[in-house]
Protein backbone atom coordinates (compact mmCIF):
# COMPACT_ATOMS: atom_id res chain seq x y z
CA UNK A 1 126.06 162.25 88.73
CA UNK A 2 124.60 161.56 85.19
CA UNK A 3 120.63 161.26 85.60
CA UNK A 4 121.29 157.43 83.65
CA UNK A 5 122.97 156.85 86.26
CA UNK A 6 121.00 157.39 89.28
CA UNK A 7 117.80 155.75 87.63
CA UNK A 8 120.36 152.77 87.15
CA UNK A 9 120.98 153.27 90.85
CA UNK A 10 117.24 153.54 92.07
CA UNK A 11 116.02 150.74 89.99
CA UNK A 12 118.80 148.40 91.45
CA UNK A 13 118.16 149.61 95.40
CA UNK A 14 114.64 148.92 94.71
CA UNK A 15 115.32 145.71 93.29
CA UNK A 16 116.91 144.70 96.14
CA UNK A 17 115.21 145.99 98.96
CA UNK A 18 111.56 144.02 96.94
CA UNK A 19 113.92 141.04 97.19
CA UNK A 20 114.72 141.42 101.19
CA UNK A 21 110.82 141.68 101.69
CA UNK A 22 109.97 138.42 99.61
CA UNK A 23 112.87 136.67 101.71
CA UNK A 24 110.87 138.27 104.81
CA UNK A 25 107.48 137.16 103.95
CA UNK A 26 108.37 133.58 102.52
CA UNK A 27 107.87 130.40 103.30
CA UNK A 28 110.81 128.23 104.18
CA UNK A 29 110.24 125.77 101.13
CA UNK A 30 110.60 128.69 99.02
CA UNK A 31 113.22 130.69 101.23
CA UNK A 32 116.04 129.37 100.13
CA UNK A 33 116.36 129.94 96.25
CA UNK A 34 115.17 133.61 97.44
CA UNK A 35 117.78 134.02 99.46
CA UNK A 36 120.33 132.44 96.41
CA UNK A 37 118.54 135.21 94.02
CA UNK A 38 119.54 137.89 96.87
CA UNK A 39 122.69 137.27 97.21
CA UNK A 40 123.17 137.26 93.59
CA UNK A 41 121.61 140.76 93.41
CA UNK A 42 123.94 141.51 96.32
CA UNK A 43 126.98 140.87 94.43
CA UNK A 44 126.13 142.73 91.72
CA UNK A 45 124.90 145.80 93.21
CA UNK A 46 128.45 145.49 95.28
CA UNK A 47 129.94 145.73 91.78
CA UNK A 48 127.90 148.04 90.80
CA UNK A 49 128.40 150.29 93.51
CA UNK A 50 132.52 149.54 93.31
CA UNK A 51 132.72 150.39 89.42
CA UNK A 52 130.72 153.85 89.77
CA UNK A 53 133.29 154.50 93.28
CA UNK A 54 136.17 153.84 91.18
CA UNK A 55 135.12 155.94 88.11
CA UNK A 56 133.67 159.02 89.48
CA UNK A 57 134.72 159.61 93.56
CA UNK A 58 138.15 157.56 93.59
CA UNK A 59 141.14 160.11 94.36
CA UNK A 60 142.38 158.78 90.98
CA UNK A 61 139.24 159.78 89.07
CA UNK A 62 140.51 163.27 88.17
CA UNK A 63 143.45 161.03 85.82
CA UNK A 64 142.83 160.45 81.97
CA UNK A 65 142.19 157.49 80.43
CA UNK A 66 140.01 154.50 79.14
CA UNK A 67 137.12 153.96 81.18
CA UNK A 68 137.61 150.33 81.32
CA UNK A 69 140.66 150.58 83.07
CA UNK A 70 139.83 152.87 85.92
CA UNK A 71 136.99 149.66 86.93
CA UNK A 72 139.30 146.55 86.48
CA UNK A 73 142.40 145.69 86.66
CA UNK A 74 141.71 143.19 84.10
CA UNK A 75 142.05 146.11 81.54
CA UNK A 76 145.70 146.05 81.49
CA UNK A 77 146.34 142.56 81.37
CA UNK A 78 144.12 142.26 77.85
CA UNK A 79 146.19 145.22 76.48
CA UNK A 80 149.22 143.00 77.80
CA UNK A 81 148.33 140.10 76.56
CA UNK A 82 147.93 141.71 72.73
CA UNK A 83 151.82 141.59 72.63
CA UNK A 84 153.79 144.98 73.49
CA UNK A 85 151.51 146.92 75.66
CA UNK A 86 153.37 149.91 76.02
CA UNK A 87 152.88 150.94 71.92
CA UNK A 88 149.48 150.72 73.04
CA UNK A 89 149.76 152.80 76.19
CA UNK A 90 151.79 155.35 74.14
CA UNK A 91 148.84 155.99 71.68
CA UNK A 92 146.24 156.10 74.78
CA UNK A 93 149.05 159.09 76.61
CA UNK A 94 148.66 161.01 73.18
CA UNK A 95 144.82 160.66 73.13
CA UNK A 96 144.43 161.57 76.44
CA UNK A 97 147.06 164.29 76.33
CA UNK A 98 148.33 163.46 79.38
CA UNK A 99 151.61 162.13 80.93
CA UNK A 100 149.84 160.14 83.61
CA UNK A 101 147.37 157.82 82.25
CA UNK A 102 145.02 156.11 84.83
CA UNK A 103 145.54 152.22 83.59
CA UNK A 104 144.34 150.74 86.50
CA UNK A 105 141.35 151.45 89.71
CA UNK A 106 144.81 152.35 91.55
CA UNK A 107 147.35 152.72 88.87
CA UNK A 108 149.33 155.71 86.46
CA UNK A 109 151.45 154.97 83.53
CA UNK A 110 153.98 157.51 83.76
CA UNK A 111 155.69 159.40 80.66
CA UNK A 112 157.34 162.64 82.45
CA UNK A 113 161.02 161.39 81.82
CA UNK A 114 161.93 163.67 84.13
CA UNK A 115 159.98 161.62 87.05
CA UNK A 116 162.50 158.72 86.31
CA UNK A 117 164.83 159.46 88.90
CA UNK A 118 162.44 160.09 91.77
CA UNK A 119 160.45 156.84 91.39
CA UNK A 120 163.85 154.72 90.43
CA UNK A 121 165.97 157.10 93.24
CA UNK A 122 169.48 155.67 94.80
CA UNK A 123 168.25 157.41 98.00
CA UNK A 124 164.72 157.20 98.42
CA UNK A 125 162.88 155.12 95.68
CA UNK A 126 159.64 153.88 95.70
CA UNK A 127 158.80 150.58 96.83
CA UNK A 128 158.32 148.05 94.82
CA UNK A 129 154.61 147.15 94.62
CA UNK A 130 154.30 143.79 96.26
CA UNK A 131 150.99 142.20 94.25
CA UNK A 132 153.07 142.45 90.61
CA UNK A 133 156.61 141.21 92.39
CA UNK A 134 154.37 138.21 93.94
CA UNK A 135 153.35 136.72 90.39
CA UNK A 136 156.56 135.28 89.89
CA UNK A 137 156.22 132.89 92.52
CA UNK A 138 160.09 133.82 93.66
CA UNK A 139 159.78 135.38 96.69
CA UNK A 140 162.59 137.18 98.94
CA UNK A 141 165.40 136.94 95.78
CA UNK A 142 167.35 139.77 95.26
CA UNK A 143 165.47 141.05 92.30
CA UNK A 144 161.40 140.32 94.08
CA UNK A 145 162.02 141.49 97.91
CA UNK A 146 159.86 144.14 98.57
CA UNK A 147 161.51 144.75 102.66
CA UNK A 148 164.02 147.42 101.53
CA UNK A 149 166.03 145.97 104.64
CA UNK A 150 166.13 142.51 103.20
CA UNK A 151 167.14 143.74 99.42
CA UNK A 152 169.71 145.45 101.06
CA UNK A 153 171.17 142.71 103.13
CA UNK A 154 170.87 139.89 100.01
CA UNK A 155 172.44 142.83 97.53
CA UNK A 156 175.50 143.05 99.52
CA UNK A 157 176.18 139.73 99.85
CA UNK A 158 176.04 139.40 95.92
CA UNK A 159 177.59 142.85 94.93
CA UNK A 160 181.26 141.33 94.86
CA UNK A 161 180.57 138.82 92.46
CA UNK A 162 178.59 141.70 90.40
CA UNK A 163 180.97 143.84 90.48
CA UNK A 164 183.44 144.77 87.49
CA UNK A 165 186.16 143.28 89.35
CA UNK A 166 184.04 140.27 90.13
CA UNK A 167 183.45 140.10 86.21
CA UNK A 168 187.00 139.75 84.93
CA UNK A 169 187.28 136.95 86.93
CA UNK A 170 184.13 135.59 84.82
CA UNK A 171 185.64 136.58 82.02
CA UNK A 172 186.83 133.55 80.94
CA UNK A 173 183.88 131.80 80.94
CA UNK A 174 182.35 134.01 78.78
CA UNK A 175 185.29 133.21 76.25
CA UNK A 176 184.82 129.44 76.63
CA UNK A 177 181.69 129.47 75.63
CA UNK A 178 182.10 132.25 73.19
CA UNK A 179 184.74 129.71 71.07
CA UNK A 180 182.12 126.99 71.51
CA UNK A 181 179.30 128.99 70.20
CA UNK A 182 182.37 130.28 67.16
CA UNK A 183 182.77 126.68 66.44
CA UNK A 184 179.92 125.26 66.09
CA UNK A 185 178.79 127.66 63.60
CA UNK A 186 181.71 127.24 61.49
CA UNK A 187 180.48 124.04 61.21
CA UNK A 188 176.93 125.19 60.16
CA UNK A 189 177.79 127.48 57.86
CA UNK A 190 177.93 126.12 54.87
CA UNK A 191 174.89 124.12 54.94
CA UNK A 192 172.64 126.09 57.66
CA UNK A 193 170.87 129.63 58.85
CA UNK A 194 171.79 129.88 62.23
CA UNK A 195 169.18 130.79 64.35
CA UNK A 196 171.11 133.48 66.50
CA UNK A 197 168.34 134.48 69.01
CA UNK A 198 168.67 130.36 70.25
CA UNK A 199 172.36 130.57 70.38
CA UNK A 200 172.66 133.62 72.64
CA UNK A 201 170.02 132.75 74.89
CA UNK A 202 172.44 128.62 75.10
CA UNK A 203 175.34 130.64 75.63
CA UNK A 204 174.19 133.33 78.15
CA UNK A 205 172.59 130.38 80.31
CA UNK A 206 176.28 128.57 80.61
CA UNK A 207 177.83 131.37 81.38
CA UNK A 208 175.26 132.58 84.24
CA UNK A 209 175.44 128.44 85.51
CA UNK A 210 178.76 128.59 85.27
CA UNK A 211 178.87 131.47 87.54
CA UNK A 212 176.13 130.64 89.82
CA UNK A 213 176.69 127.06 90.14
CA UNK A 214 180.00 125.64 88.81
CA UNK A 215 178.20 123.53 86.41
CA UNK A 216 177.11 123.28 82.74
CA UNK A 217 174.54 121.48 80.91
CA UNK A 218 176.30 121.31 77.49
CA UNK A 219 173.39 123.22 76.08
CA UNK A 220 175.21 125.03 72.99
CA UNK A 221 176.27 121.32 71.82
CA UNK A 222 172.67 119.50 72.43
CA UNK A 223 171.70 119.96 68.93
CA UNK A 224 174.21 118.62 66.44
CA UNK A 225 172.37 121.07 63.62
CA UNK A 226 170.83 123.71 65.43
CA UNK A 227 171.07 125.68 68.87
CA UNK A 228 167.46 124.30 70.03
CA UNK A 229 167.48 123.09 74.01
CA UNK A 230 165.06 122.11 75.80
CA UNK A 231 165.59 124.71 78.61
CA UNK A 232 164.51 127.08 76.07
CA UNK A 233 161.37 125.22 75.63
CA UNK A 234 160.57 125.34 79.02
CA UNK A 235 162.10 128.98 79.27
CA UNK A 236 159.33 130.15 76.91
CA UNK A 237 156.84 128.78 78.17
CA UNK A 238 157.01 129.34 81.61
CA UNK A 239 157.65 133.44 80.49
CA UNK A 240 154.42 133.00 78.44
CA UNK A 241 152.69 132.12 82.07
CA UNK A 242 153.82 135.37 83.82
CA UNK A 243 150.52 137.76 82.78
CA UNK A 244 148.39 134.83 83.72
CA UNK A 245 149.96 134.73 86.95
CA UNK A 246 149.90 138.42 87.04
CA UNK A 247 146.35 138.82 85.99
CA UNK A 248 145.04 135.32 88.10
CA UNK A 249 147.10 135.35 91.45
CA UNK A 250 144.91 132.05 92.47
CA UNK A 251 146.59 130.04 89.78
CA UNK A 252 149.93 130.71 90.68
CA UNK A 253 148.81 129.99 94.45
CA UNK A 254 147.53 126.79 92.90
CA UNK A 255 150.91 125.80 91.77
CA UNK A 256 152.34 124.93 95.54
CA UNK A 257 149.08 121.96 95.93
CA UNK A 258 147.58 121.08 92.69
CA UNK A 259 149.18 117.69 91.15
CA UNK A 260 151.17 118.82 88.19
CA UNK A 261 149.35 116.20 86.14
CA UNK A 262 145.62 117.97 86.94
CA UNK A 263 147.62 121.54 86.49
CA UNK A 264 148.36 120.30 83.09
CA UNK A 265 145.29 119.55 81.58
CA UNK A 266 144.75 123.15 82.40
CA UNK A 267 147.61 124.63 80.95
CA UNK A 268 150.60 122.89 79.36
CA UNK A 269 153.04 126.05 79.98
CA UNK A 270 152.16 126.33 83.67
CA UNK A 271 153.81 122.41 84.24
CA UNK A 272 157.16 124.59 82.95
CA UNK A 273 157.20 126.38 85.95
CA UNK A 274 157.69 123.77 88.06
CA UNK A 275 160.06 121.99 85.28
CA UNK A 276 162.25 124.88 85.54
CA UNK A 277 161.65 125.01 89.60
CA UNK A 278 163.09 121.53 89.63
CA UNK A 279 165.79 122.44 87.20
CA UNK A 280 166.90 125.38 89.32
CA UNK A 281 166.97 122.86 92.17
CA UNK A 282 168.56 120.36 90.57
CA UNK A 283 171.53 123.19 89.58
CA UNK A 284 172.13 123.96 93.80
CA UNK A 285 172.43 120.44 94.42
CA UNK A 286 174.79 119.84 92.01
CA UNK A 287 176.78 122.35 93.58
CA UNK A 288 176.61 121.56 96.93
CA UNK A 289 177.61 118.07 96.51
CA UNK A 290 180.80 118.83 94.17
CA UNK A 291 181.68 122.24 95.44
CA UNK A 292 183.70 124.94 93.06
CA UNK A 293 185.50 123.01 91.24
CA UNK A 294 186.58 126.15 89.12
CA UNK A 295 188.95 128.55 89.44
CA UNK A 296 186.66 131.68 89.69
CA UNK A 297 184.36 132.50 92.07
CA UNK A 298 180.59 130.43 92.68
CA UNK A 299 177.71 133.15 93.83
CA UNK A 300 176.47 129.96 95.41
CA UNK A 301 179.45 129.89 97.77
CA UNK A 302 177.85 133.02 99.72
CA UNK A 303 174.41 131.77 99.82
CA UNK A 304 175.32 128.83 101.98
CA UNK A 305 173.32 130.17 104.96
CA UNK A 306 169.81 130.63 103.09
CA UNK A 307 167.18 127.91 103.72
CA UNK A 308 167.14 125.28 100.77
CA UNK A 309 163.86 126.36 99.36
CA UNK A 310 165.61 130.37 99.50
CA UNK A 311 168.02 129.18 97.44
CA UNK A 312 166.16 127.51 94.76
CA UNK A 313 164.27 130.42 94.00
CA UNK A 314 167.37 132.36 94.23
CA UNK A 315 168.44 130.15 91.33
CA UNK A 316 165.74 130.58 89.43
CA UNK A 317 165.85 133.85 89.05
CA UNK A 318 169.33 133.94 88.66
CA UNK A 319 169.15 131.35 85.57
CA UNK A 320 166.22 133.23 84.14
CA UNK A 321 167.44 136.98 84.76
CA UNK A 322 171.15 136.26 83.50
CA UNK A 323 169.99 134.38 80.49
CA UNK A 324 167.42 136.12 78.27
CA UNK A 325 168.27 139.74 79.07
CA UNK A 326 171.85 140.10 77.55
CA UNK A 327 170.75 137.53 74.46
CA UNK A 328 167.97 139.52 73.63
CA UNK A 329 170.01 142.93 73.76
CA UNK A 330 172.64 140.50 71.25
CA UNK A 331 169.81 139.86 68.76
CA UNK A 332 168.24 143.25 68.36
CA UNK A 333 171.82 144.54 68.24
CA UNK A 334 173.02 142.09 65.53
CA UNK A 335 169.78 142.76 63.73
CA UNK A 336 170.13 146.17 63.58
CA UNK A 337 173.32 146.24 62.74
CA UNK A 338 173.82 143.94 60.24
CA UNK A 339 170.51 145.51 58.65
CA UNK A 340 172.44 148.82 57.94
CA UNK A 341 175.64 147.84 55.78
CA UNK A 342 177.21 151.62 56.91
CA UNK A 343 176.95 150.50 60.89
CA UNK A 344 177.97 147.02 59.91
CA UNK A 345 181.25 147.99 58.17
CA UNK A 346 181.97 150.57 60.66
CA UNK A 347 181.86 147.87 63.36
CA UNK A 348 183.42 145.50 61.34
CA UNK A 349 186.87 147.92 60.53
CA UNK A 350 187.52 149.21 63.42
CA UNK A 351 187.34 145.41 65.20
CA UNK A 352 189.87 144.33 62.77
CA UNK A 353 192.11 147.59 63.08
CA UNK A 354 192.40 146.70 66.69
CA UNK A 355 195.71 146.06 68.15
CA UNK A 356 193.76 143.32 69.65
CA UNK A 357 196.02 140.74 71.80
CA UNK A 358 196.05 137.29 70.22
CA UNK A 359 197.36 134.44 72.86
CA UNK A 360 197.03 130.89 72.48
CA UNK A 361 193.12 130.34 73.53
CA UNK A 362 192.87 132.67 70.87
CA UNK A 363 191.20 135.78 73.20
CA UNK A 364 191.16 139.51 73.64
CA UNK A 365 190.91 140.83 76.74
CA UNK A 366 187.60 142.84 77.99
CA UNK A 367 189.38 145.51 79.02
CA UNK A 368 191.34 145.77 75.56
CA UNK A 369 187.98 145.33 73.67
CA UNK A 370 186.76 148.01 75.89
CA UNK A 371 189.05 150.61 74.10
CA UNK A 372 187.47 150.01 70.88
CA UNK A 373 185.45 153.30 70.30
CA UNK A 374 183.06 152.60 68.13
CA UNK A 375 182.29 148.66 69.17
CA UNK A 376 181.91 150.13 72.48
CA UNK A 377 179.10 152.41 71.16
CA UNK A 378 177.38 149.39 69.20
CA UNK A 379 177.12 147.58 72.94
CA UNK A 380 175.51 150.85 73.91
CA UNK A 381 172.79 151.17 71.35
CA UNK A 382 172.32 147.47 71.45
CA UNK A 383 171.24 148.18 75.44
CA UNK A 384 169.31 150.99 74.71
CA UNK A 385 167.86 149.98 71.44
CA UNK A 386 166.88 146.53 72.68
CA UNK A 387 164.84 147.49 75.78
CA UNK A 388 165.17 143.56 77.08
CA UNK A 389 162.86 144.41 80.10
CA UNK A 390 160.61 146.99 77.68
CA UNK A 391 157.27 147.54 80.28
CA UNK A 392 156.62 149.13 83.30
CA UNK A 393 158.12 148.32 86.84
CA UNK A 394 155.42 149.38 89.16
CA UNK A 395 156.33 151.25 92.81
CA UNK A 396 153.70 152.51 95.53
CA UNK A 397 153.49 156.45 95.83
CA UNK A 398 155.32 156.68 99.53
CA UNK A 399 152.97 158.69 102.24
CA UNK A 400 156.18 161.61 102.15
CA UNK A 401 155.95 162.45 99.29
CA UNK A 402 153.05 165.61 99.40
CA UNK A 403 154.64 167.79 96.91
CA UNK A 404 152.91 167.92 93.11
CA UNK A 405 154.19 165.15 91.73
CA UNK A 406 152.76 165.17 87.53
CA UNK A 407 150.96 167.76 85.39
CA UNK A 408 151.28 170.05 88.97
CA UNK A 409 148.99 167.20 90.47
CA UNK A 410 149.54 165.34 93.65
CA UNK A 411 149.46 162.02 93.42
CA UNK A 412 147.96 160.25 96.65
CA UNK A 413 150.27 158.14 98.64
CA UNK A 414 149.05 154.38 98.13
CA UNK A 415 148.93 155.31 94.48
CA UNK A 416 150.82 152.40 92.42
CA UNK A 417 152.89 154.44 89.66
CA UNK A 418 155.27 152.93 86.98
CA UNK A 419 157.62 154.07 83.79
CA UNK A 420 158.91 152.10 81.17
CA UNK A 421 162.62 151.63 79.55
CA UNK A 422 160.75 151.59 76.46
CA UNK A 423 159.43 155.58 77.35
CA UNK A 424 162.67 156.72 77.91
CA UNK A 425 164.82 155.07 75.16
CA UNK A 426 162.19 156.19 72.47
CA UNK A 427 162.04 160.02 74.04
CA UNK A 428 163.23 162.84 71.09
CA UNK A 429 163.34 165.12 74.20
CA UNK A 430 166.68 162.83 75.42
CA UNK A 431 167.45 161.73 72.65
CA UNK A 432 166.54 163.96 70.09
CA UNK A 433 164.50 162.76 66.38
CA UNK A 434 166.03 159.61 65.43
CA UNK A 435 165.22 158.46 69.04
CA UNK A 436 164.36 155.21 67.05
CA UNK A 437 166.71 154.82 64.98
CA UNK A 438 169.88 152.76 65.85
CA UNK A 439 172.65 154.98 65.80
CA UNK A 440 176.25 154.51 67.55
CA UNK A 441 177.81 157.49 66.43
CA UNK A 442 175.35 159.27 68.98
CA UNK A 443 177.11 157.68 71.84
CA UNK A 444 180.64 159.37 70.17
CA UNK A 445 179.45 162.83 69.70
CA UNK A 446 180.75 165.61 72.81
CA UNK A 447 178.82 165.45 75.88
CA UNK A 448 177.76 161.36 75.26
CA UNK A 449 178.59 160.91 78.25
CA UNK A 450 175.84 162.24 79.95
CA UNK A 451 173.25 160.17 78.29
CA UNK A 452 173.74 157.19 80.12
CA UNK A 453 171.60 158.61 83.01
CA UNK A 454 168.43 158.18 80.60
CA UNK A 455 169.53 154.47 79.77
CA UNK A 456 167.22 152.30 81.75
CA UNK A 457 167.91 148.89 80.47
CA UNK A 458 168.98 147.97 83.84
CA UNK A 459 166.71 150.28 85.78
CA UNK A 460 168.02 152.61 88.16
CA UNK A 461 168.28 153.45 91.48
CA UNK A 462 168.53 151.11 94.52
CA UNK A 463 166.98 148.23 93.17
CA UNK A 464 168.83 148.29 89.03
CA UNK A 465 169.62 145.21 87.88
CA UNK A 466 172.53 143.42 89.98
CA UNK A 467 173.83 141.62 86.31
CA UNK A 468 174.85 144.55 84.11
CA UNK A 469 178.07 144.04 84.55
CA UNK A 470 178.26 140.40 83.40
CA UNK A 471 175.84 141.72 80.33
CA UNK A 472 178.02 144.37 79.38
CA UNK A 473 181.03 141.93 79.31
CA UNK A 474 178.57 139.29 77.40
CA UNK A 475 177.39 141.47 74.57
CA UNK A 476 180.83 142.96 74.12
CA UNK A 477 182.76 139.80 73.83
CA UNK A 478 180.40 137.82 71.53
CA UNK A 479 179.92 141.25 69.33
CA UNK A 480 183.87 141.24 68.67
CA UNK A 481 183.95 137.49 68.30
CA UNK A 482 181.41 137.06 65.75
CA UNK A 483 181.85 140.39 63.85
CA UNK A 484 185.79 140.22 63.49
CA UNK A 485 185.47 136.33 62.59
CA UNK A 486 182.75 136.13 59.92
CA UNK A 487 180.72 137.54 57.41
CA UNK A 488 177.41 137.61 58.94
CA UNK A 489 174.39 138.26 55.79
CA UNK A 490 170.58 138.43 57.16
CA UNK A 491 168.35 135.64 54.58
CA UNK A 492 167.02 136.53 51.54
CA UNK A 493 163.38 138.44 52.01
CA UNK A 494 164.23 139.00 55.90
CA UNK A 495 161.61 139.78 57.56
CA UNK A 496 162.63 141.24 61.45
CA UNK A 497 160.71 138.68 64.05
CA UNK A 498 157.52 139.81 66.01
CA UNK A 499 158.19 140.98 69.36
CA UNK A 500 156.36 139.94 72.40
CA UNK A 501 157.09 141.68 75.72
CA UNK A 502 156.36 138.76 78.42
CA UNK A 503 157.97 141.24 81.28
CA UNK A 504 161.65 140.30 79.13
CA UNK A 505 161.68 140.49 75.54
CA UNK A 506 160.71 137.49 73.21
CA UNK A 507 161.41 137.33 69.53
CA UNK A 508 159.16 134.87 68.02
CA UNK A 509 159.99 132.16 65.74
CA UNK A 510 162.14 131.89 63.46
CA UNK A 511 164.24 134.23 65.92
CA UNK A 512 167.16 135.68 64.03
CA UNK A 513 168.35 132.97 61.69
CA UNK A 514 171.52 134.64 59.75
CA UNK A 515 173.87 133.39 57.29
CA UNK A 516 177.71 133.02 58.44
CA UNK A 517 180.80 132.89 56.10
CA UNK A 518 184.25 132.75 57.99
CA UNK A 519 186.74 135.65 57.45
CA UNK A 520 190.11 134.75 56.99
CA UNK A 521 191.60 136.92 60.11
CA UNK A 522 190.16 135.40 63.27
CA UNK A 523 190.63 137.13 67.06
């Protein structure tokens, strides 16, 4: 140990122990505030004593990285809370040289892309690490269980409704609410930007109520001029909470007793939590006093045995999962796209070469769009490029696992461990130099095939995302729609919105607002 050190050590013990024979040899009148002044030094020699334990003798110790962060967990939250944390962790792996950086007392940020499929496995993954999972105050959905028996048991009664055959029968929806969105801007175009960030995130959220719940809340039609809501109000704020309730576990516990009114004058965005708690509530009640009224299937239909309070939560995260994902993978796509005129008129030819089938609602079929080479290969990109769900998805080392794990290191069991969509869609080792570049044609070259195992929009493994069907149908549909229909022009001195990773992806205002001109041919 460093000889600073130690002296810092002595000085402290001797503080104390001088301290413990005052307290001894006091009298009671002055006892008290001697014991207060103790315990004080108590507390911080206990921290004391914990920060040098977790810096110099914890089995993590031997791991790289900022000094702050092997003390605190704290550290990772302010680097969080700067915007997109994993930019930042990617200039700490380089510093460090390493491809497990210590970011926590108990924590590695993993880069080895090759470690993907062991932590993420079909088989055998990791579990999910139960403190992060708990901060979004959803507990036993399909997407926050951490019993691998209980994730299993929820998963299968949802996979039919996930499935691709469960999605065709979605399909129309989808359409519906494409035309709505397709009409609406017609009617904006020649007088308004449309802000196209706000309209995919309107138009996702029907669809997933639709789907979930038999209902709709007339959201792409609330604003005669624009696509504003005020579920996206609420939306954004209550994503804007998740670090806090990462980072401050006793807030989000405070949530279930505090008066909403006191919780307020705290913070304004927390009272959006239980806004959209009461929303999602509101959603399951409105189904299980009308029923499907629809002709497709209701997930809702399955989840009749679950305890009411289950089931809200459920529909929380269904609303919030199905919703912002797939419209943020539609704006960076669009973006990108419409920001390189060879990409855009690619995408735009070979949409309106299509022997596309034209009936009376007018709609193409999925499966038809589906054959479209190259628009497949812009939905593709758009996933990859996009990163919706960009940070890390933390899993607990299992006690099995003894073999070296990174860097010929093993990493204890106990150990929480995590990788990022955003380290393996920006990896020139999979991807090769432009790994940053959007490029379809890379999905069209010999042997594209096997990339898909390295996209991780969706996660992989046991526990991937249960929606990527319905998102793949989603950003397919409205891509054809818009692109085959109109002239879409990004404003004069464009400037590409700031993102914010708040666990999804948020692009901050003014969003994507384009420009829209109607093309003669329509789909």
């Amino acid at each position: 140990m460093p000889q600073a050190v130690q002296l810092t050590w002595t000085d402290m013990a001797s503080m104390y122990k001088h301290l413990m024979e005052q307290v001894a040899e006091a009298p009671a009148s002055k006892g008290l505030g001697i014991i207060c002044t103790a315990a004080v030094a108590t507390l911080i020699i206990v921290a004391f004593v914990k920060r040098l334990y977790h810096r110099n003798w914890h089995p993590l110790s031997r791991f790289r990285g900022p000094p702050e962060a092997a003390s605190s967990r704290h550290w990772i939250y302010r680097v969080t809370d700067r915007g997109f944390p994993e930019e930042d962790l990617e200039e700490l792996h380089k510093k460090y040289q390493t491809q497990a950086l210590r970011i926590g007392p108990n924590e590695l940020h993993i880069t080895d892309v090759h470690k993907y499929k062991v932590i993420y496995s079909q088989s055998k993954p990791f579990p999910k690490h139960a403190e992060f999972y708990e901060a979004f105050n959803t507990p036993h959905t399909v997407f926050t269980e951490i019993d691998a028996g209980m994730h299993k048991e929820r998963r299968r009664l949802l996979n039919p409704f996930f499935s691709r055959a469960g999605v065709f029968k979605l399909e129309p929806i989808i359409h519906e609410k494409a035309e709505i969105l397709m009409n609406k801007i017609r009617r904006l175009e020649n007088s308004h930007t449309v802000n196209v960030y706000d309209a995919f995130r309107c138009l996702t959220t029907e669809v997933i109520m639709e789907f979930a719940f038999a209902k709709s809340a007339n959201m792409l039609e609330e604003s005669e001029t624009t696509f504003q809501s005020w579920f996206l109000v609420a939306f954004d704020a209550v994503a804007r909470s998740i670090w806090k309730m990462q980072e401050w576990p006793i807030a989000r516990k405070a949530l279930g007793v505090v008066p909403m009114n006191v919780i307020g004058l705290v913070d304004p965005n927390i009272v959006n939590v239980l806004k959209m708690l009461k929303f999602a509530e509101s959603c399951v009640e409105h189904y299980e006093v009308r029923g499907n009224t629809t002709t497709h299937p209701v997930v809702f239909e399955i989840l009749s045995s679950l305890p009411h309070d289950y089931k809200v939560i459920e529909a929380l995260d269904i609303l919030i999962a199905g919703a912002d994902t797939t419209a943020s993978t539609l704006t960076a796509g669009f973006m990108h796209i419409i920001s390189n005129p060879t990409i855009y008129s690619k995408l735009a030819d070979a949409l309106r070469a299509a022997n596309i089938s034209v009936d009376d609602s007018p709609t193409a079929q999925l499966q038809e769009l589906e054959k479209i080479p190259y628009l497949t290969a812009c939905v593709k990109e758009s996933l990859r490029i996009a990163m919706p769900v960009p940070g890390r998805l933390p899993r607990v080392v299992p006690h099995n696992l003894g073999e070296p794990f990174v860097e010929g290191q093993v990493i204890p069991p106990g150990t929480i461990v995590s990788m990022s969509a955003h380290t393996m869609h920006t990896s020139e080792e999979i991807w090769g130099p432009d790994a940053r570049a959007f490029n379809p044609d890379r999905w069209l070259q010999p042997g594209a095939k096997s990339l898909e195992q390295y996209l991780c929009t969706f996660s992989k493994g046991a526990r991937m995302c249960i929606g990527q069907n319905v998102a793949y149908a989603e950003v397919t549909i409205v891509m054809a729609y818009l692109f085959r229909n109109f002239e879409i022009q990004l404003p004069p001195n464009f400037r590409p919105p700031e993102r914010k990773d708040l666990f999804t992806m948020e692009y901050s205002k003014p969003g994507l607002p384009l420009k829209f001109s109607s093309r003669s041919k329509a789909i």
